[in-house]
Protein backbone atom coordinates (compact mmCIF):
# COMPACT_ATOMS: atom_id res chain seq x y z
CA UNK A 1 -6.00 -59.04 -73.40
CA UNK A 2 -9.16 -56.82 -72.96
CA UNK A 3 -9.81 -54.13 -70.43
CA UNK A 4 -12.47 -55.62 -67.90
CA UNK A 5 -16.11 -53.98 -67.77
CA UNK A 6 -16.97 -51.86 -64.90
CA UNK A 7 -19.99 -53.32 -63.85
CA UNK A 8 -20.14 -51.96 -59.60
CA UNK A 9 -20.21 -48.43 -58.32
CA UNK A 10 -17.86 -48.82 -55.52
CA UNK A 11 -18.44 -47.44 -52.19
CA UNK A 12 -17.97 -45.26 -50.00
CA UNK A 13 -15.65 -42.98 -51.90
CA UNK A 14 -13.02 -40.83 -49.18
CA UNK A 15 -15.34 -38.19 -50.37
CA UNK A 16 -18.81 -37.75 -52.07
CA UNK A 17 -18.45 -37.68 -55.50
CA UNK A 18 -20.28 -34.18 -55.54
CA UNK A 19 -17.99 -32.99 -53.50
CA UNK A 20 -15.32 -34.08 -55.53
CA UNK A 21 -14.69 -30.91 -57.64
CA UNK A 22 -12.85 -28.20 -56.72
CA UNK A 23 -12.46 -24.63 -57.58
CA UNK A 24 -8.88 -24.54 -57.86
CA UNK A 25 -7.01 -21.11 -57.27
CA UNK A 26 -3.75 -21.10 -59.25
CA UNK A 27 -0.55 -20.79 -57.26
CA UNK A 28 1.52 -17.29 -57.95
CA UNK A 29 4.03 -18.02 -60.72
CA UNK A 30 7.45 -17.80 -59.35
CA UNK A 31 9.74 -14.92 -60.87
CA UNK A 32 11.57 -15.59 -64.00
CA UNK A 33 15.20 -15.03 -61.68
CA UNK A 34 13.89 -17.40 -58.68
CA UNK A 35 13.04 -20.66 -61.42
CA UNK A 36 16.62 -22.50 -62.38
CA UNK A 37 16.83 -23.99 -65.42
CA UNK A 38 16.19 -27.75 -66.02
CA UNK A 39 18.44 -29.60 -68.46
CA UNK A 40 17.28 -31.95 -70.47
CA UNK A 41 13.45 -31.39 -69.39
CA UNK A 42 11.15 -33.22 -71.10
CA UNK A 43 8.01 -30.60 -71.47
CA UNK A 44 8.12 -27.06 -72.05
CA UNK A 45 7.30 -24.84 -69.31
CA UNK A 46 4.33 -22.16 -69.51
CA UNK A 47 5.08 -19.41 -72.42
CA UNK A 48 6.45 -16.60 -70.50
CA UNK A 49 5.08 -14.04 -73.17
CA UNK A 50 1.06 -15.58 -73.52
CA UNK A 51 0.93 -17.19 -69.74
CA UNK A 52 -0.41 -20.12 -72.20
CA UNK A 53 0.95 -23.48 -71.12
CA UNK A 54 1.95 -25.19 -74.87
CA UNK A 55 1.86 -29.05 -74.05
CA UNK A 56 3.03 -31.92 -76.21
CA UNK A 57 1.29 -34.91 -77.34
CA UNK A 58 2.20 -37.15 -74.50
CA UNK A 59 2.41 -34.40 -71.38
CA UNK A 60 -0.59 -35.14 -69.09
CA UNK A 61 -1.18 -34.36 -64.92
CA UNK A 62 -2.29 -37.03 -62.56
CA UNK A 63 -5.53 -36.66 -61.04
CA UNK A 64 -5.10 -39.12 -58.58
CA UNK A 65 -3.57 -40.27 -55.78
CA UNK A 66 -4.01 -43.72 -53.04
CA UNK A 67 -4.65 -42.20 -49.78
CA UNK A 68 -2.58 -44.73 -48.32
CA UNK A 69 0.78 -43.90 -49.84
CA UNK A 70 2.70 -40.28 -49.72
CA UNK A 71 3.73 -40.71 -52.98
CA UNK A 72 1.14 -40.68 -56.03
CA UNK A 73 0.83 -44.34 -57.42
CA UNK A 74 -0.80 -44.16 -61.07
CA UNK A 75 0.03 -47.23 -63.02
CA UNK A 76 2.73 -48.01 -61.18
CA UNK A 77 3.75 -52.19 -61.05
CA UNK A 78 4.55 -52.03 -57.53
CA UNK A 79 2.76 -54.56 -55.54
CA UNK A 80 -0.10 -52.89 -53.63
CA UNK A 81 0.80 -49.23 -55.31
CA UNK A 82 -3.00 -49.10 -56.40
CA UNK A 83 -5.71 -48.33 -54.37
CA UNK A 84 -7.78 -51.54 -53.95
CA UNK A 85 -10.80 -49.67 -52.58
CA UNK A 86 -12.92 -46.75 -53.58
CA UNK A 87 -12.14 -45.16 -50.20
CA UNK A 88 -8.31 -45.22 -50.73
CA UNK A 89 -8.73 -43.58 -53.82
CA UNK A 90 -8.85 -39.22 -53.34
CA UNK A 91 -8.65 -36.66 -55.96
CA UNK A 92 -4.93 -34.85 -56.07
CA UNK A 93 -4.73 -32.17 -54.03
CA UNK A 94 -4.17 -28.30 -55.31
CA UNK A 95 -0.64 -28.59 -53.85
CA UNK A 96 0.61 -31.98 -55.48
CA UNK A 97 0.01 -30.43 -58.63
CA UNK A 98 3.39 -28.99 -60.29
CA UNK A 99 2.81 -25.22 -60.59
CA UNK A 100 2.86 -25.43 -64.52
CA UNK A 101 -0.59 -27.49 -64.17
CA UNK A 102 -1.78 -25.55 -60.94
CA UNK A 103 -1.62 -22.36 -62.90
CA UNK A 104 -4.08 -23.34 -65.79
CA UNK A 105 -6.37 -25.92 -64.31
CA UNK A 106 -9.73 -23.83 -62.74
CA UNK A 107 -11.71 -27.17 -61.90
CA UNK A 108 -10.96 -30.73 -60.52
CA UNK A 109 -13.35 -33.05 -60.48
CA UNK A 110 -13.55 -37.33 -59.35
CA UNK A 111 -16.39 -38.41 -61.58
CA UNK A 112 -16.43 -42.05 -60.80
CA UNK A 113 -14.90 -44.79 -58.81
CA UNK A 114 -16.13 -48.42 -59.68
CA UNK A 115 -14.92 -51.82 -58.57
CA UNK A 116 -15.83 -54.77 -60.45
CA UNK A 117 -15.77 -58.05 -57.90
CA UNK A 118 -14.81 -61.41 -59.51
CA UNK A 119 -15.63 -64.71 -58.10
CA UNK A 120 -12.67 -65.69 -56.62
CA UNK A 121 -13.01 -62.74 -54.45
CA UNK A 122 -10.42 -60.87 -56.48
CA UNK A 123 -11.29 -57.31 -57.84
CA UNK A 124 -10.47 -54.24 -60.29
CA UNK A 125 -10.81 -50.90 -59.33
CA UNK A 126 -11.00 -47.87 -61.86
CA UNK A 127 -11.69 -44.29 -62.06
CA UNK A 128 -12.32 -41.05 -63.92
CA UNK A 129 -11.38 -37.71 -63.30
CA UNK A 130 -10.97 -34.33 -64.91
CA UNK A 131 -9.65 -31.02 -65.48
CA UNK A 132 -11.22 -28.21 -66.92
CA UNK A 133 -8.62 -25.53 -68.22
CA UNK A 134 -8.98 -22.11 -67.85
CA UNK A 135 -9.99 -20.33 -70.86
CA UNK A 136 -6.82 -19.95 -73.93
CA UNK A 137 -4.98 -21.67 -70.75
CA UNK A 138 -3.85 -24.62 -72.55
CA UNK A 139 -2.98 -25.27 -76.38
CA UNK A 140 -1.75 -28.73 -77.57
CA UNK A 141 0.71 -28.28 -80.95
CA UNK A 142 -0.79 -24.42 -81.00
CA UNK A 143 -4.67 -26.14 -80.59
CA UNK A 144 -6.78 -25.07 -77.55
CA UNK A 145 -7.09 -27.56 -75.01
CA UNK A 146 -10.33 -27.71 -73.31
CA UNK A 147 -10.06 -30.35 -70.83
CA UNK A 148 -8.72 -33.16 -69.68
CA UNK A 149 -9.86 -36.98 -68.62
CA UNK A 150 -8.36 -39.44 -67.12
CA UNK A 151 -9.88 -42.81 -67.10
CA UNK A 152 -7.35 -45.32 -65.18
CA UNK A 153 -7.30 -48.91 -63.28
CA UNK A 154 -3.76 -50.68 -61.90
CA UNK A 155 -3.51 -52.09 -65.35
CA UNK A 156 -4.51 -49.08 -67.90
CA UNK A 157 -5.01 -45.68 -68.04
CA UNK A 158 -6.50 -43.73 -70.94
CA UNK A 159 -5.68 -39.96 -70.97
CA UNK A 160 -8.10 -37.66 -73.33
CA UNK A 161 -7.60 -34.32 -74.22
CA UNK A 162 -10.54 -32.12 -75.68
CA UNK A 163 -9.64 -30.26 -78.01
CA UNK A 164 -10.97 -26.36 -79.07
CA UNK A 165 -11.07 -27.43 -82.77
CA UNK A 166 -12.83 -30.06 -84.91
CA UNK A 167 -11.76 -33.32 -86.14
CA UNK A 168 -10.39 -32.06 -89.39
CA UNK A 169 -7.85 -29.80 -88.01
CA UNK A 170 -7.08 -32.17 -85.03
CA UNK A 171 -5.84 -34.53 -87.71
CA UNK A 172 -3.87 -31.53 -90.28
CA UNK A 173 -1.99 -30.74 -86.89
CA UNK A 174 -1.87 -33.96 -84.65
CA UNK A 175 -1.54 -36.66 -86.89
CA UNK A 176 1.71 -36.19 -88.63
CA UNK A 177 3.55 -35.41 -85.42
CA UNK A 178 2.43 -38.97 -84.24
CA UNK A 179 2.94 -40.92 -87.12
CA UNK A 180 6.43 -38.74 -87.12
CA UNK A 181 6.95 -40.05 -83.42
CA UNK A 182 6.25 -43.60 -84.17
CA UNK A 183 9.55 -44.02 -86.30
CA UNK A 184 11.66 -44.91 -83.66
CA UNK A 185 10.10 -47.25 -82.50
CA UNK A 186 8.62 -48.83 -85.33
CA UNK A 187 12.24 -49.17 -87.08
CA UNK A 188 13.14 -50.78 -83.51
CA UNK A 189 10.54 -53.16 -83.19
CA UNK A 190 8.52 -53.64 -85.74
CA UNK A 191 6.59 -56.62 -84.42
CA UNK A 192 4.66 -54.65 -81.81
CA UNK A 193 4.42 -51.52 -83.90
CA UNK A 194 4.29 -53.21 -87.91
CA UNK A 195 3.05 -49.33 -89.04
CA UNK A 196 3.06 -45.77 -88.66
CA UNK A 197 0.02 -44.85 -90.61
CA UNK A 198 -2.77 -43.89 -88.74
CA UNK A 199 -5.80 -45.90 -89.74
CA UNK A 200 -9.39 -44.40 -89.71
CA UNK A 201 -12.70 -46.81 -88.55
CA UNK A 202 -16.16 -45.34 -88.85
CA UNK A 203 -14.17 -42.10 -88.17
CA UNK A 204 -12.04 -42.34 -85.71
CA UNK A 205 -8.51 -42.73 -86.34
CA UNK A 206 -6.11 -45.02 -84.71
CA UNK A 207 -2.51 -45.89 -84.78
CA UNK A 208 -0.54 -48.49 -82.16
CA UNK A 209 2.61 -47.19 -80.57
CA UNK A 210 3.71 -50.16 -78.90
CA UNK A 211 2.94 -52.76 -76.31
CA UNK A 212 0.25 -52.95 -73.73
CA UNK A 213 -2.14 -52.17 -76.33
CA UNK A 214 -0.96 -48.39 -76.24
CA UNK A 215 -3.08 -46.31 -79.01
CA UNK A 216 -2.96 -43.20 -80.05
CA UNK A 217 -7.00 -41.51 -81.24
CA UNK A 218 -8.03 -39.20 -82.93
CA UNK A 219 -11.77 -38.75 -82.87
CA UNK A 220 -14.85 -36.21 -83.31
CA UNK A 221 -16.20 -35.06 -80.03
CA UNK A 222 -19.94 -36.70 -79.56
CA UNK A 223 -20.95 -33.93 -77.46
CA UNK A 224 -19.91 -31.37 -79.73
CA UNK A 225 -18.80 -31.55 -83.68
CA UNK A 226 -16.58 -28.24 -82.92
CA UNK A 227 -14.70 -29.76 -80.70
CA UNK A 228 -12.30 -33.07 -81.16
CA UNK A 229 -10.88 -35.54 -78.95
CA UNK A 230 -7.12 -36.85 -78.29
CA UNK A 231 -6.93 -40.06 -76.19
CA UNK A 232 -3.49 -41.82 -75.48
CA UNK A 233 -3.18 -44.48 -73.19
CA UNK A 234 -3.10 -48.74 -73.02
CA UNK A 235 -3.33 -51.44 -70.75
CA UNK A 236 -2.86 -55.66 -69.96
């Protein structure tokens, strides 16, 4: 099933859009003694030695949060979990952040909120936001790691890294570690993933991980040919 088109810029957002972005000031790291260990933790923390958080291809933050709920509620299936109006919808505050993402991230910014209004006087709501990382803050599989987007409605969410290096050595580094991560799942159930080769298309390369549509890209940044673009993410 295809994504809808955003068509209508919803508002009033809770806050201008301008105003949106946020210097943010990183929260001291807590001394090596003070932080217990966590078994079986799924993401590395920041490298004590560099102060350089090393990520993994599916680690991401959460931008943003329904102003209605005191938990965060990102693609969640809960009935009524996702903000159904722009003004519900507020960029995550400094403090909601984990300290591992606090620590790196110098800039938060909501870019958009849109709702597209159907006829039967039903509607879907979507977003972007970002994070720009402080400089050598972030690497990705030893890459730097520019930025991040996050482009979500209740029923998708695409998550894009930009990446420090060009398309060439996004795809020495990146692509073999997803193709190597598809296995699993591919000798599980090969019906919704029938391959682990990423496939290229006018240049950007693509491979399916499962369902919901979820995709794994590889890409050349538009903006800038020095830089390259990961995007994971999926939707109904």
């Amino acid at each position: 099933m295809s994504l809808p088109r955003i068509s209508l810029l919803c508002a009033p957002l809770l806050c201008a859009l301008a105003a949106c972005s946020a210097d943010v000031t990183p929260a001291p790291a807590p001394a090596p003694a003070a932080t217990p260990a966590t078994a079986g933790a799924a993401v590395p923390a920041t490298d004590a030695a560099s102060s350089t958080l090393k990520i993994q291809p599916e680690d991401f933050p959460s931008l943003a949060s329904n102003e209605a709920l005191t938990q965060l509620a990102i693609f969640s299936t809960g009935m009524g979990d996702f903000p159904q109006r722009c003004d519900q919808l507020r960029l995550v505050k400094q403090d909601e952040l984990s300290p591992r993402w606090s620590a790196v991230i110098a800039k938060l910014s909501l870019t958009s909120c849109t709702r597209e209004a159907y006829d039967d006087g039903s509607g879907y709501l979507s977003y972007a936001a970002s994070a720009t990382f402080k400089p050598g803050a972030v690497t990705l599989l030893d890459l730097p790691v520019l930025r991040y987007d996050e482009d979500a409605g209740e029923m998708h969410i695409l998550r894009t890294y930009v990446i420090d290096a060009p398309l060439q050595q996004l795809l020495q580094t990146l692509r073999p570690r997803i193709e190597k991560d598809c296995e699993p799942t591919h000798r599980v159930n090969p019906s919704a993933v029938p391959t682990c080769t990423m496939e290229a298309d006018d240049g950007t390369w693509r491979l399916t991980l499962g369902e919901l549509n979820t995709t794994a890209t590889l890409a050349a940044d538009p903006d800038n040919p020095a830089h390259s673009l990961y995007s994971y993410g999926g939707g109904d």
